[in-house]
Every structure is written in C-alpha cells, then in structure tokens.
Protein backbone atom coordinates (compact mmCIF):
# COMPACT_ATOMS: atom_id res chain seq x y z
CA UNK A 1 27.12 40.06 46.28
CA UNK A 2 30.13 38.14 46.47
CA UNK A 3 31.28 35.49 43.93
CA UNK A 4 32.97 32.15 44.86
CA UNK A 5 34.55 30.15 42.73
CA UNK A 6 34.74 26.50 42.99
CA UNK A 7 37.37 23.86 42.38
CA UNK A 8 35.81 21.34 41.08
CA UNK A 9 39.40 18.97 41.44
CA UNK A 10 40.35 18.45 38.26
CA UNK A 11 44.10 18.07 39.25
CA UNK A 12 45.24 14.84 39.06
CA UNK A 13 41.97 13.54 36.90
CA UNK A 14 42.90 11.55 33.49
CA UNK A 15 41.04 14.25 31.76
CA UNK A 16 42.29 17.39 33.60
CA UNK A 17 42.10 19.85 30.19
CA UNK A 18 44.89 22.11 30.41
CA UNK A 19 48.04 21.80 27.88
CA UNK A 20 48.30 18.31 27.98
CA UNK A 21 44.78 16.48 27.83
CA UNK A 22 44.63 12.61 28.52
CA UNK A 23 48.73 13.20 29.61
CA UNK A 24 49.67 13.68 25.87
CA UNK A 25 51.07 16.68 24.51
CA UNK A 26 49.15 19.04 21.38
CA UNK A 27 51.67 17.21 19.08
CA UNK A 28 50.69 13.75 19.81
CA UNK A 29 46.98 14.81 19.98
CA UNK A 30 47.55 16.24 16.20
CA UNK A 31 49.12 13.11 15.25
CA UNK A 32 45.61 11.02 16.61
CA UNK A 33 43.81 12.84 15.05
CA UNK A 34 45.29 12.57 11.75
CA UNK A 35 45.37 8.49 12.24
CA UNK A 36 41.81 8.42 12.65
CA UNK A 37 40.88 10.55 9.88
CA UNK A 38 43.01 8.85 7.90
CA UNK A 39 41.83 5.42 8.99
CA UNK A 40 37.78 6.44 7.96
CA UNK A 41 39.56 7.42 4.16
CA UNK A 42 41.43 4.12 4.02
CA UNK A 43 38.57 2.17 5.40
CA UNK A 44 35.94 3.89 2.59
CA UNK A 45 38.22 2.68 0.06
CA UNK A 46 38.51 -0.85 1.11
CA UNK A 47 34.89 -1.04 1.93
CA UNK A 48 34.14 0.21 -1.72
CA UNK A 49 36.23 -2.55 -3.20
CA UNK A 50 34.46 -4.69 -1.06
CA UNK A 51 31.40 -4.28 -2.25
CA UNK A 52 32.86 -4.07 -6.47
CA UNK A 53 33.96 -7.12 -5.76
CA UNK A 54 31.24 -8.95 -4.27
CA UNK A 55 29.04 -7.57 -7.17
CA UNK A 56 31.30 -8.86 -9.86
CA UNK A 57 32.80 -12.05 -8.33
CA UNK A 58 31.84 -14.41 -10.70
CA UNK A 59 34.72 -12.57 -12.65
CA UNK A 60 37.04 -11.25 -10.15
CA UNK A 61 40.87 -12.11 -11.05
CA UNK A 62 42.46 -14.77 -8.74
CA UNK A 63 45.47 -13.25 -6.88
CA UNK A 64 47.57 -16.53 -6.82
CA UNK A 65 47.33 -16.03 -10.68
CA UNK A 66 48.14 -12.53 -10.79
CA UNK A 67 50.98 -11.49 -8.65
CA UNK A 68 53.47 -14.70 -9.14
CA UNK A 69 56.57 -13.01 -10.08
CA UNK A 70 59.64 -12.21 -7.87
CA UNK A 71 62.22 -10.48 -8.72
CA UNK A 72 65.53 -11.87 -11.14
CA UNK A 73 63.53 -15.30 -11.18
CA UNK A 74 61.46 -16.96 -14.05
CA UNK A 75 58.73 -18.99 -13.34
CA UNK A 76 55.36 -19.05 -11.31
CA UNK A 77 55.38 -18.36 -7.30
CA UNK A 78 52.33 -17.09 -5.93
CA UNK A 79 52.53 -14.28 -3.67
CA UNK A 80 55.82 -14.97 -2.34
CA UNK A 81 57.58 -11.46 -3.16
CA UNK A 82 54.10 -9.77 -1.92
CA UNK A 83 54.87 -11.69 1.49
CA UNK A 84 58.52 -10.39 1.47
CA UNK A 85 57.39 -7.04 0.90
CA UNK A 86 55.22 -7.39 4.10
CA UNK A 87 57.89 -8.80 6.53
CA UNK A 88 60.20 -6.29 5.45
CA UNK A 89 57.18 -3.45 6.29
CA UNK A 90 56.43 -5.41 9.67
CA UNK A 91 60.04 -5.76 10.67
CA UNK A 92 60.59 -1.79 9.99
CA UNK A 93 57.90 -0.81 12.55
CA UNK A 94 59.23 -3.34 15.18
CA UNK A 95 63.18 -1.31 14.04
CA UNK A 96 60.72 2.03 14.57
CA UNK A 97 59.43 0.53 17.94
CA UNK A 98 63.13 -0.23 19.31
CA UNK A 99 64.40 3.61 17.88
CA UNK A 100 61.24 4.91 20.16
CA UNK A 101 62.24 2.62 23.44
CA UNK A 102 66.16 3.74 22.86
CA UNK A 103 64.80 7.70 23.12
CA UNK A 104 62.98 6.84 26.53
CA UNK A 105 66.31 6.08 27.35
CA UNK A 106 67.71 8.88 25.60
CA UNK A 107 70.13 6.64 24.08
CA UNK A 108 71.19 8.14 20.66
CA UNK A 109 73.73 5.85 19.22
CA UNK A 110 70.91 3.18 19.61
CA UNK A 111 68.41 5.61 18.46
CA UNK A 112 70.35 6.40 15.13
CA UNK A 113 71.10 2.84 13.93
CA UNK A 114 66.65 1.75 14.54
CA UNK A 115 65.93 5.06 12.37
CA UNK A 116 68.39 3.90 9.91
CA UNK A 117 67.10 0.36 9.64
CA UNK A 118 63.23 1.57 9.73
CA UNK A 119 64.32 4.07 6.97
CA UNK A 120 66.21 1.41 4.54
CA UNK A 121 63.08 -1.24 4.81
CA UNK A 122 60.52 1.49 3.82
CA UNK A 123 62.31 1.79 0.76
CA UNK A 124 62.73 -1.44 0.38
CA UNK A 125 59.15 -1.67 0.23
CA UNK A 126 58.64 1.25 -1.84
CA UNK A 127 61.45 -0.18 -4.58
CA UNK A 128 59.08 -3.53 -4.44
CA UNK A 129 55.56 -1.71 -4.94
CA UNK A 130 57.39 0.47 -7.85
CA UNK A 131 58.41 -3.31 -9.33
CA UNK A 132 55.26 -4.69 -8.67
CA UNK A 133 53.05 -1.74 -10.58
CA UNK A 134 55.52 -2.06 -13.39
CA UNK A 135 54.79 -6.13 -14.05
CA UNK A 136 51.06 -6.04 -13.64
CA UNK A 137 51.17 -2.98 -15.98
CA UNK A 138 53.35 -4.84 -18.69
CA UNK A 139 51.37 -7.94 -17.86
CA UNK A 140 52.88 -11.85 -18.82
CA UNK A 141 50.61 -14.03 -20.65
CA UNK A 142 48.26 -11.30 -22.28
CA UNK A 143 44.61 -12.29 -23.42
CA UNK A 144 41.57 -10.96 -25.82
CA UNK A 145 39.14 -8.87 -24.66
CA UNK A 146 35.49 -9.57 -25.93
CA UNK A 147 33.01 -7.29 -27.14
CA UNK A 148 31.20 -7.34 -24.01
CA UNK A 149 34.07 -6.08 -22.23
CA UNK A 150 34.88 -9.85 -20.81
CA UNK A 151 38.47 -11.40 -20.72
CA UNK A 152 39.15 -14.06 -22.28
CA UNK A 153 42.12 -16.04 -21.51
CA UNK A 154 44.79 -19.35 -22.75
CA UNK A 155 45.68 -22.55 -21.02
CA UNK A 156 46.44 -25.51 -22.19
CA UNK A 157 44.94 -29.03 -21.88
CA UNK A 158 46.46 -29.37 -18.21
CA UNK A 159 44.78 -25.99 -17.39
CA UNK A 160 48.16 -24.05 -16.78
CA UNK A 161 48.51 -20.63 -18.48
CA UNK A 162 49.70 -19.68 -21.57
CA UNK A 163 51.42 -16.80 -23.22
CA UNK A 164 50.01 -15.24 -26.53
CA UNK A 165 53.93 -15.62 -27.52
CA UNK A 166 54.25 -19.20 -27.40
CA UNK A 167 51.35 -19.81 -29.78
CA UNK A 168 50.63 -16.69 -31.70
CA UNK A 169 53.36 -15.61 -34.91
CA UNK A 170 52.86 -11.60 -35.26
CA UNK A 171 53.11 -10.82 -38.70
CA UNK A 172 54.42 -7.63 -40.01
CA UNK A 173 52.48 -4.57 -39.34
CA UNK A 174 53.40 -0.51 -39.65
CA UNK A 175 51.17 2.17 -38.67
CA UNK A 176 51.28 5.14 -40.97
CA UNK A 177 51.89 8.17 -38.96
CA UNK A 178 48.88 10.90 -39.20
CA UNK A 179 49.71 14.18 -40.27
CA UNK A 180 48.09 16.38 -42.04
CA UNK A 181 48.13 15.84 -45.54
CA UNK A 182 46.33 12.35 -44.37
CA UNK A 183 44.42 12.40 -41.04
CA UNK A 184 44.21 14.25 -37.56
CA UNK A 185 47.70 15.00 -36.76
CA UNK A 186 46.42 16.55 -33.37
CA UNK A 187 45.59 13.30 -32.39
CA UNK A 188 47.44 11.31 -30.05
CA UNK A 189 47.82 7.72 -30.92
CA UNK A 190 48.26 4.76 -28.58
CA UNK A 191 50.64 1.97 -28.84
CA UNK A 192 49.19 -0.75 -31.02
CA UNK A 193 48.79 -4.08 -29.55
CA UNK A 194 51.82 -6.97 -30.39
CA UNK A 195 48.83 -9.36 -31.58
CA UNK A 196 45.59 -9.03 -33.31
CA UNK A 197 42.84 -10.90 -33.39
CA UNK A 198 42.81 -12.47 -36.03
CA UNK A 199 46.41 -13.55 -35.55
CA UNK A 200 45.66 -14.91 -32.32
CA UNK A 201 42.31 -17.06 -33.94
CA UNK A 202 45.36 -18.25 -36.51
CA UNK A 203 47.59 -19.52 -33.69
CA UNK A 204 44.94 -21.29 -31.96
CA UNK A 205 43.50 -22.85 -34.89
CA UNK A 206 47.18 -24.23 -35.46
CA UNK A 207 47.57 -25.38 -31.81
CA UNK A 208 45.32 -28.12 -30.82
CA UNK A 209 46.99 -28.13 -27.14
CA UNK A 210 45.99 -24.51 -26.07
CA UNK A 211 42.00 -23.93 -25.47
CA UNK A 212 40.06 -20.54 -24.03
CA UNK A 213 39.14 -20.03 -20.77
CA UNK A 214 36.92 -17.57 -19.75
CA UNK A 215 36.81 -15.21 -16.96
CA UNK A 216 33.79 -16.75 -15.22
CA UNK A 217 33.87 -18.61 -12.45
CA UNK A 218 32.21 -22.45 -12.18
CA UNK A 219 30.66 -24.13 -9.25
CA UNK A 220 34.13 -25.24 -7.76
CA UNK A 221 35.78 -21.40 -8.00
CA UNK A 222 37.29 -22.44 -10.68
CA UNK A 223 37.39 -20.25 -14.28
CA UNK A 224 35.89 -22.24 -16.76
CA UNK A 225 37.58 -23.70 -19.63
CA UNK A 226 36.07 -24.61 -22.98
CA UNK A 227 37.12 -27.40 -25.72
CA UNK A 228 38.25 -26.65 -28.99
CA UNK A 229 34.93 -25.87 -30.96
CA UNK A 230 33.37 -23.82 -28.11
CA UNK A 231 37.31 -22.00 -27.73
CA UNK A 232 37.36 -21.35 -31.40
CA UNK A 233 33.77 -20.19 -31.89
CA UNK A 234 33.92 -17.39 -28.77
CA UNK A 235 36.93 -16.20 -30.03
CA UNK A 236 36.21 -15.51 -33.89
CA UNK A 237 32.36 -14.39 -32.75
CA UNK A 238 33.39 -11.91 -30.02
CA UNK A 239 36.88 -11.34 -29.67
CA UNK A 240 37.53 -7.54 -30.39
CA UNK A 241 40.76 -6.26 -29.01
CA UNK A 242 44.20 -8.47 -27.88
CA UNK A 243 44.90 -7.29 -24.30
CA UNK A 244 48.51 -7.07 -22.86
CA UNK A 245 49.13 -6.56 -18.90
CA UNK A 246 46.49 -3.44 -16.96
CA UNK A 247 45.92 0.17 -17.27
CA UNK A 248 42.72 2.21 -16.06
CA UNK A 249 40.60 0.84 -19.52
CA UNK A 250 41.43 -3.00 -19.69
CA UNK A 251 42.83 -5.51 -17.43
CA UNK A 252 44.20 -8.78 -19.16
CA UNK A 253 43.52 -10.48 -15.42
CA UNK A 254 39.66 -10.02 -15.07
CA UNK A 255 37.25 -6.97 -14.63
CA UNK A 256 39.25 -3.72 -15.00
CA UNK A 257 37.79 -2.62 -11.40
CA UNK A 258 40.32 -4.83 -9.88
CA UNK A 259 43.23 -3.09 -11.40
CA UNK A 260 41.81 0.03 -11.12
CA UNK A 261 41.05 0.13 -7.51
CA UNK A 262 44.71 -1.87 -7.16
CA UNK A 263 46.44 1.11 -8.34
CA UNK A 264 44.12 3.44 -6.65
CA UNK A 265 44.41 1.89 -2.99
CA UNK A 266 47.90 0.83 -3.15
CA UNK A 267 49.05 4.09 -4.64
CA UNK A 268 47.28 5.65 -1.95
CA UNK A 269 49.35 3.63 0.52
CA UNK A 270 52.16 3.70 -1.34
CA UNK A 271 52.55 7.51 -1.22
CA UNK A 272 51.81 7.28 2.61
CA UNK A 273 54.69 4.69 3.01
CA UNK A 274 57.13 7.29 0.68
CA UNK A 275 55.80 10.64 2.20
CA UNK A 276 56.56 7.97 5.90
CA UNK A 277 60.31 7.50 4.57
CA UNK A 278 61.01 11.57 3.68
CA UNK A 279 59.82 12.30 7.20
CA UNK A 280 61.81 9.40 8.89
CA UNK A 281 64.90 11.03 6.84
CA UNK A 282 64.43 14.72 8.32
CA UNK A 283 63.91 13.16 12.19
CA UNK A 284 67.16 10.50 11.15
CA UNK A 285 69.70 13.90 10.20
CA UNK A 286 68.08 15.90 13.57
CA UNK A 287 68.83 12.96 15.61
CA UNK A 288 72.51 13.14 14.39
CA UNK A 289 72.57 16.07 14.93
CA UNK A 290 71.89 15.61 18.19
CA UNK A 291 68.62 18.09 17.97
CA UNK A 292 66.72 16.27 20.54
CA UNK A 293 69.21 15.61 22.95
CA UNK A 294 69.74 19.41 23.10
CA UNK A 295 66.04 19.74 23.56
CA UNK A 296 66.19 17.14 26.42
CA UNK A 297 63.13 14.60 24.65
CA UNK A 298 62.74 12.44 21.84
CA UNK A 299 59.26 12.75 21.32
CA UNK A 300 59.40 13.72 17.65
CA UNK A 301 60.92 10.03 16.83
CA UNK A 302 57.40 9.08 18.67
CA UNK A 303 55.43 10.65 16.74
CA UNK A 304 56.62 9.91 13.64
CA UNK A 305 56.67 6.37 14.94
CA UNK A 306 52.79 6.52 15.23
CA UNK A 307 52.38 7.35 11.81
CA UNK A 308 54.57 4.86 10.60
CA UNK A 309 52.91 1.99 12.82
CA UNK A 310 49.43 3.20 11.57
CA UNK A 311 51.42 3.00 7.77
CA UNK A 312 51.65 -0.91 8.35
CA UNK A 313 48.87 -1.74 9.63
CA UNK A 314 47.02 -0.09 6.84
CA UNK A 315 48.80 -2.28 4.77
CA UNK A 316 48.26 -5.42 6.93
CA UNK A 317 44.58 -4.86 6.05
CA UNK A 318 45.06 -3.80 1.94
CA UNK A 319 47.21 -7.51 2.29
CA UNK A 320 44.24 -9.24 3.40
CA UNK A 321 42.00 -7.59 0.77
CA UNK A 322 43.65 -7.59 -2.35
CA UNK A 323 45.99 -10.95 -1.79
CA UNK A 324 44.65 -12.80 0.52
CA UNK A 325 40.67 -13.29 0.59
C-alpha cells in the first residue's frame, strides 16, 4: 500500500518549527526563556514583601526617612541619589538600545562608543548600590530597641530626627577580652554598641527638647510621638539594646523584615546588574575586535541587550516597591 505524505504548508507560517521558530534564532529563544523564568523569581520576591509588609504596616519604616543621603553632602534629601541611580540605569538601556540599532546597521564605530556608555552607567549604578548598602548598614541617627523587638526612635519637639550623638555622652567602657584562663575564648564576640541604655535614659533625662517616638503608625501615617513622662517611662521600662544602622537581626529604621528583604531583593538585582556589566565587557572587547563584523551579524550585542533591558525594568519595579509606595 502506498504512503503519501502531506504538506501541510507550514512555509511561510509565523510558527513554521524548523531552526528558527517565531523568526528568532535558538540563541534569542534561550535568552526568553531565561527572562521569563527570571521574571516569576523576581516577581515571588516582591510579592512576598508585599504581603510582610502589609502584615506589619503599622510599623513599616518610611523610605523618605531612610534613604536621604547623597553622596559628599550633609544634610537630609529624600530619595534624590536613589532617583539618580535610576536615570543613570534608564539612560544605559536607551545607550544599549542605540549600540543594538548601530549593529542593524553594522556600524561598529557607533556600536563601540553605546557599549561603552551602557557599560560605564552600570557601574555607575553598581558603585551607588555598594554606597547605598554601606550607609543603611552604618545607619545615622541610631535608636533603642525594646524588649518586644520594637524600635524606638528620637526627635525633637518640632518632630525632626535626632542623633543618639547629639544628646547622649558615652562614658568610658573596655571589654575584657575572653580567653581562657577567664571565659570561652572560642567564642566570637560582636562589636559592642557606642551607647547603652542607660546612657541614653541619662541624655534624655538631661535634654528636655528631644522626646521618643515610636515605630507605630497613628491615624494620619504618621509615627507617633510621646511627651516627656510617657518618653522617659518606655524607655527605662523596656528599652533593652541601643541600635546603630541594619544588619539581618535589628534594623534601627523599623521591623528588621524591611532591611532584610532590602538586602535580599536588591542584592539579588544588584548581582544581575554586575554579572549584566562583566558580560557587556566580553561583547565590548569582541566588538573591537571586530568579532562580529567577521561573522557578518551583531546579534550577540542583541541579546545581551535583552537581558540588560529586562535588568532595568526589574529595577523600575523594586523602585516602586521599596521607595516609592
């Protein structure tokens, strides 16, 4: 019995199978497919702190008071070097978008100087994020941690913020070194705090201007501020620890969730952004090289441009969560 086989006209479909499905080639496809797996990962996280912080939002730190600092300058502006960072992320995909359009065009002079510029703002950014870990980590106006695990913080009678330096006097203190004539000499110590407690009740007792404020949030989404007796009387019955800046255990801001899913998600991102930059280096040094003019295509710069566009707008969204709502 004979066998016929039928076209069924798949030349010249969208979908037509083959080497290059939907017109884009395996590498591309790979490249997809690692965005959208990707995305689901980044979008678990952010949907997790989502839901922390809608749970504990009576207490969640205010991002206007926590990331205020910029760079060589003293004083209080809220999220103005976090914007910067963002331009100069935005502005290096639309230097990655031009470096793709010049390799349609198989242009390479133009395609050497976009790499270049896409190359120096990711570090840019990734200098900034390194800054930015470092000052929430060393922290600026420290606070007291209660024995419920709540934050208490310092303002004064206008409501701004104060430092534990400007009121409290450290006396002096040394630690006497375990070894093994006189304690656990395996046993790593951590740094003591620059204030104790009962230094810091001292200071406020002797500083009628500065009053506690809690990490609570009042009716107006405000954190709410006691007078002098109430200040005094939270402080001496439930202060247990002085808190300076944020680590994994304490957060001088608010509830240590914030700063540990801070360092979790924008570490994350950060080493996509870094791991973004080595890559953009290799394709920078082949397109010098003049690697894919030899090969006749520039597609590798497109590629890489994917990831790096899917980089930023990762970040557009980690913006909006940790800085912006």
């Amino acid at each position: 019995m004979d066998t016929t086989v039928v076209n069924t006209g798949t030349e010249g479909k969208t979908w037509g199978g083959g080497n290059k499905p939907l017109n884009a080639s395996y590498g591309k496809m790979m490249m997809w497919f690692f965005i959208v797996s990707d995305a689901l990962t980044f979008s678990g996280f952010l949907a997790a702190y989502g839901f922390s912080r809608f749970k504990f939002i009576g207490s969640w730190p205010i991002a206007d008071e926590v990331f205020t600092h910029v760079p060589f300058f003293h004083g209080n502006y809220p999220m103005i070097y976090v914007a910067f960072m963002t331009f100069v992320l935005i502005m290096s995909s639309v230097t990655m978008v031009l470096a793709v359009d010049a390799g349609h065009h198989m242009n390479k002079a133009k395609v050497t100087i976009y790499m270049f510029l896409t190359i120096i703002g990711g570090l840019i950014f990734v200098g900034s994020q390194a800054w930015e870990w470092n000052t929430f980590i060393k922290g600026d106006f420290g606070a007291v941690q209660t024995k419920g695990g709540n934050i208490l913080q310092f303002v004064d009678t206008d409501g701004n913020r104060v430092a534990l330096r400007d009121f409290v006097v450290a006396e002096d203190k040394d630690r006497t070194a375990h070894e093994n004539k006189n304690g656990l000499w395996f046993v790593s110590e951590g740094t003591l705090p620059t204030y104790t407690v009962e230094e810091v009740i001292a200071g406020l007792e002797s500083h009628d201007n500065v009053l506690v404020r809690t990490q609570d949030l009042n009716e107006n989404g405000e954190k709410t501020v006691l007078d002098r007796g109430a200040s005094l009387q939270q402080l001496k019955l439930n202060g247990k620890v002085v808190v300076e800046g944020a680590n994994l255990k304490v957060n001088e801001y608010g509830s240590p969730l914030f700063a540990d899913f801070f360092f979790f998600i924008t570490g994350f991102h950060g080493f996509h952004v870094f791991s973004g930059v080595l890559i953009n280096i290799i394709i920078f040094f082949n397109v010098i090289l003049g690697t894919y003019e030899r090969r006749g295509s520039y597609e590798m710069v497109e590629k890489v441009g994917l990831y790096w566009h899917f980089v930023d707008l990762v970040w557009v969204f980690v913006f909006t969560f940790f800085y912006l709502v």
